[in-house]
PDB file of N, CA and C in Angstrom:
ATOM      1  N   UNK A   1     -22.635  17.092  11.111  1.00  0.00           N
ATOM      2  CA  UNK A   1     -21.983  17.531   9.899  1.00  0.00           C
ATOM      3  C   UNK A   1     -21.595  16.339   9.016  1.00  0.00           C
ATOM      4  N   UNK A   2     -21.185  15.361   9.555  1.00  0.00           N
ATOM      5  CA  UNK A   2     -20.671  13.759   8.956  1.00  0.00           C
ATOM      6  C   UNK A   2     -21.828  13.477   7.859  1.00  0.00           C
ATOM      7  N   UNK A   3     -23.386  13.829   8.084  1.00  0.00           N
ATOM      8  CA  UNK A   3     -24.351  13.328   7.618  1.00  0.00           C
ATOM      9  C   UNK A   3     -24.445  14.024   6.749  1.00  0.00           C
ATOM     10  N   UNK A   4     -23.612  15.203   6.413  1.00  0.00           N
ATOM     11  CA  UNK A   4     -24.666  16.713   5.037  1.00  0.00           C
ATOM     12  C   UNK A   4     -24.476  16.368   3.881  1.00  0.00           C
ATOM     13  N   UNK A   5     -23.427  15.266   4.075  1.00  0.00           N
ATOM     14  CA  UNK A   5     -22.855  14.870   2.110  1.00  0.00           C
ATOM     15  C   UNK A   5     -23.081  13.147   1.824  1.00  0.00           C
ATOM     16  N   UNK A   6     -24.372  12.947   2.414  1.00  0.00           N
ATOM     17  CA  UNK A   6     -24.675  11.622   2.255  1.00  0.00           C
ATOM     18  C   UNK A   6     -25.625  11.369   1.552  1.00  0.00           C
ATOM     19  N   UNK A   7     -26.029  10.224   0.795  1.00  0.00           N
ATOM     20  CA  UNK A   7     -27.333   9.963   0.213  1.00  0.00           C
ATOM     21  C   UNK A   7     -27.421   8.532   0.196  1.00  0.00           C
ATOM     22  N   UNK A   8     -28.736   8.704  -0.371  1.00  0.00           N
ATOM     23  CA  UNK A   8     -29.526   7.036  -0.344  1.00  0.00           C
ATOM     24  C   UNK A   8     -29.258   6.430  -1.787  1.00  0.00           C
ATOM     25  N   UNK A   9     -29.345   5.442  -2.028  1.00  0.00           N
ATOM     26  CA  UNK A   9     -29.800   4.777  -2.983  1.00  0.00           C
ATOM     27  C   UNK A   9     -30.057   3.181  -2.389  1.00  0.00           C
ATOM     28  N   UNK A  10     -30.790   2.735  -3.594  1.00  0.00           N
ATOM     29  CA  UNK A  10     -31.415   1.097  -3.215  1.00  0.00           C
ATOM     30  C   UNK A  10     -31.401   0.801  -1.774  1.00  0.00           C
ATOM     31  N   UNK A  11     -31.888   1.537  -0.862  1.00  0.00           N
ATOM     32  CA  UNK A  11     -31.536   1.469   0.797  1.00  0.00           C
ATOM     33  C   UNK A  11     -30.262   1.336   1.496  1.00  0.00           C
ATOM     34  N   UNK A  12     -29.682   2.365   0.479  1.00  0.00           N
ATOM     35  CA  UNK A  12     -28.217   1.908   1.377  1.00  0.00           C
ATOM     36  C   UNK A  12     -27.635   3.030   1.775  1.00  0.00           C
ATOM     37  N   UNK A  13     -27.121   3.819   2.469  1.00  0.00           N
ATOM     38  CA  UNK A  13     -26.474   4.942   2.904  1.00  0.00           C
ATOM     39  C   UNK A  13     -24.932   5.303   2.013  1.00  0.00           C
ATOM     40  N   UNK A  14     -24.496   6.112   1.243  1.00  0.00           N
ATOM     41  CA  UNK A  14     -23.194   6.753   0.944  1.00  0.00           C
ATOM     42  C   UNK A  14     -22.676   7.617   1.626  1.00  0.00           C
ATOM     43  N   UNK A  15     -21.369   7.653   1.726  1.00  0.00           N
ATOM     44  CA  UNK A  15     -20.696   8.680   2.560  1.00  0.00           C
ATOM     45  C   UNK A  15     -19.798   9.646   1.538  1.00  0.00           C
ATOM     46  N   UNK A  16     -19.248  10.704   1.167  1.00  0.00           N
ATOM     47  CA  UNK A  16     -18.619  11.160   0.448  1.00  0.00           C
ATOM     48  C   UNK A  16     -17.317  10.726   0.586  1.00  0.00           C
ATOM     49  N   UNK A  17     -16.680  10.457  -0.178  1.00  0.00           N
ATOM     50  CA  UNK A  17     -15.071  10.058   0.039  1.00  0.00           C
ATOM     51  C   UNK A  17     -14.307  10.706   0.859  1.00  0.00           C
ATOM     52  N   UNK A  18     -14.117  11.663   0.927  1.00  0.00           N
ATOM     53  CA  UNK A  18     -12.911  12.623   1.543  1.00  0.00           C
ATOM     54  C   UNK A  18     -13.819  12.401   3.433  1.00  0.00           C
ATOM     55  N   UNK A  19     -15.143  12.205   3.634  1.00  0.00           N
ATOM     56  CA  UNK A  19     -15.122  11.520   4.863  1.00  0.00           C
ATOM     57  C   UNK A  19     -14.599  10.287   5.181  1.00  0.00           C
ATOM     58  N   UNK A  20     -15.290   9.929   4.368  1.00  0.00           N
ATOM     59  CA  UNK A  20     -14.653   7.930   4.448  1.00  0.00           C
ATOM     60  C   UNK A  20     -12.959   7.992   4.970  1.00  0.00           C
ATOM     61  N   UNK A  21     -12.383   8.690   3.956  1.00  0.00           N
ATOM     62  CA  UNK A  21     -10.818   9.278   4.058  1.00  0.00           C
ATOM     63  C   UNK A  21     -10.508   9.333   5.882  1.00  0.00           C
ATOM     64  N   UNK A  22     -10.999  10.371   6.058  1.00  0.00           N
ATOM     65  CA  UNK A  22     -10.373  10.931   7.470  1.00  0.00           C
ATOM     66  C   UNK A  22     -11.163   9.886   8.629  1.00  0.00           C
ATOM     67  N   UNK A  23     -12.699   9.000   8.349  1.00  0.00           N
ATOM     68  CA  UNK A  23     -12.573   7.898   9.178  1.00  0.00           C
ATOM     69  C   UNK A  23     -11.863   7.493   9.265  1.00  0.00           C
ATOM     70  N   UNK A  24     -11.211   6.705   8.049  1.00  0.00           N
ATOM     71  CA  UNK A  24      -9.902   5.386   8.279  1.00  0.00           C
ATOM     72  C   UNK A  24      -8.920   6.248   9.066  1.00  0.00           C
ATOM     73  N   UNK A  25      -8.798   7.388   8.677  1.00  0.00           N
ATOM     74  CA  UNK A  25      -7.303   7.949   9.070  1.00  0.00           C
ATOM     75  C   UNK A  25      -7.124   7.930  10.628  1.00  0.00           C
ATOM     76  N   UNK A  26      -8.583   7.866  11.295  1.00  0.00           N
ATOM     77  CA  UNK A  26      -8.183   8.025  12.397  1.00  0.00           C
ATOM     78  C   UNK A  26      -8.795   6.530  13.603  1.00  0.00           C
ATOM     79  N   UNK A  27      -8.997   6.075  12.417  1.00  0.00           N
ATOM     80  CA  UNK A  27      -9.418   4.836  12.556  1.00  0.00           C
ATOM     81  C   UNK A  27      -8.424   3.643  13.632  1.00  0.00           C
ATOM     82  N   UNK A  28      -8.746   2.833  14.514  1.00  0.00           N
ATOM     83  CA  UNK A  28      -7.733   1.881  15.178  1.00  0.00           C
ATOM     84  C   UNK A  28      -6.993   0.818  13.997  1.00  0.00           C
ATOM     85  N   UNK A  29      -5.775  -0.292  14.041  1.00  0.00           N
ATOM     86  CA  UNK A  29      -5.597  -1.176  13.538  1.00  0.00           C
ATOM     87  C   UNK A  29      -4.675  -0.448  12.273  1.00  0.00           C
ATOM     88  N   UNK A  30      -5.350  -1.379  11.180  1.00  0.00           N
ATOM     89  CA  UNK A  30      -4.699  -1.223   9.611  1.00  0.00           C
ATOM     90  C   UNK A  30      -5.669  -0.123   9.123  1.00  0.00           C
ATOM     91  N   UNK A  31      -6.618   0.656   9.890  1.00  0.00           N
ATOM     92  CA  UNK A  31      -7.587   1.399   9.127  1.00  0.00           C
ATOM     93  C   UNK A  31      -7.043   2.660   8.779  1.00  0.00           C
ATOM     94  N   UNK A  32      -5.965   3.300   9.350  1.00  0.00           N
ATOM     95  CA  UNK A  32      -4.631   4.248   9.039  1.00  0.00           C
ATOM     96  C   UNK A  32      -4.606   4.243   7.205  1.00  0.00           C
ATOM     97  N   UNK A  33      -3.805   2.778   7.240  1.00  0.00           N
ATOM     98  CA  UNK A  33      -3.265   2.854   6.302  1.00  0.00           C
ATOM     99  C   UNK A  33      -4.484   2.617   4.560  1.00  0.00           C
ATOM    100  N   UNK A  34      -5.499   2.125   5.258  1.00  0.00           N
ATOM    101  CA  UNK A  34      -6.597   2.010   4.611  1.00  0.00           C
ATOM    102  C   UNK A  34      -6.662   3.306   3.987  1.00  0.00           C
ATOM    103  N   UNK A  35      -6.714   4.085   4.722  1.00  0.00           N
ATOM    104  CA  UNK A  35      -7.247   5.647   5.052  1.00  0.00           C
ATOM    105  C   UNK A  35      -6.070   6.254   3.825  1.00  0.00           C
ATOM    106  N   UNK A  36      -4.925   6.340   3.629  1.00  0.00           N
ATOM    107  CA  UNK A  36      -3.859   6.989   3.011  1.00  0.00           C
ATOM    108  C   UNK A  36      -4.032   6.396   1.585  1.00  0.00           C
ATOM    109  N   UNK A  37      -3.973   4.812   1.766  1.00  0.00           N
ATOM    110  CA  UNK A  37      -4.514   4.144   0.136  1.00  0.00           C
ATOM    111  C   UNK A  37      -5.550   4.906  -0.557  1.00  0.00           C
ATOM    112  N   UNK A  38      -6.615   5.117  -0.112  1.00  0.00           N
ATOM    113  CA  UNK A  38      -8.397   5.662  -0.667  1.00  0.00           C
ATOM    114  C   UNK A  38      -7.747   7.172  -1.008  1.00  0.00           C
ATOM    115  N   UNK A  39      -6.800   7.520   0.049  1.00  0.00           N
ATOM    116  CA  UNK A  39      -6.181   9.525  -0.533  1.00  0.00           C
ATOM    117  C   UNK A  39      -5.717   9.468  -1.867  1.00  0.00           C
ATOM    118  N   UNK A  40      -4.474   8.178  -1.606  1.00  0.00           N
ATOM    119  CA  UNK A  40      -3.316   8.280  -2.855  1.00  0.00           C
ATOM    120  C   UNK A  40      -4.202   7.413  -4.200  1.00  0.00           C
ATOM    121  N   UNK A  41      -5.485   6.711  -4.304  1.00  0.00           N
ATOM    122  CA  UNK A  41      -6.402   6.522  -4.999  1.00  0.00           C
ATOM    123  C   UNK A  41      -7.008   7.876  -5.909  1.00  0.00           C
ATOM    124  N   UNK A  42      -7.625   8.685  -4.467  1.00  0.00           N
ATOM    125  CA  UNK A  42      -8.539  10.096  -4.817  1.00  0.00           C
ATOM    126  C   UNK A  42      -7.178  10.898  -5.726  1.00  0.00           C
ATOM    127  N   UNK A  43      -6.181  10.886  -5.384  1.00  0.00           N
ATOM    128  CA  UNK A  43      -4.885  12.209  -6.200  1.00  0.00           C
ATOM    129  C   UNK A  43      -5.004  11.171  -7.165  1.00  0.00           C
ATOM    130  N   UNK A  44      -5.172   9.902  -7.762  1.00  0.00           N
ATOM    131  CA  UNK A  44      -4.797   9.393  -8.791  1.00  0.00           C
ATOM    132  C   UNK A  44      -6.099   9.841 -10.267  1.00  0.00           C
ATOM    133  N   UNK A  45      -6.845   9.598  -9.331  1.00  0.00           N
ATOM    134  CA  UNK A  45      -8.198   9.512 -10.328  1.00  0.00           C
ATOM    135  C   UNK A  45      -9.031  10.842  -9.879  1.00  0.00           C
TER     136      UNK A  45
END
């Protein structure tokens, strides 16, 4: 399911944001807080 909202360009793989999101979130380290920045980013813009 991780893979259904992805695409290519110039050989590079994208992930949709709101995944990227809940990686960090559950991510080890500072990747938590990574994870809450990219949210309170997404409610901004």
């Amino acid at each position: 399911m991780v893979f259904e909202r992805t695409w290519e360009e110039a050989g590079s793989v994208f992930a949709a944001l709101g995944q990227v999101a809940v990686d960090c979130l559950t991510g080890p380290d500072r990747m938590p807080s990574e994870g809450e920045a990219l949210i309170d980013w997404m409610a901004a813009n």
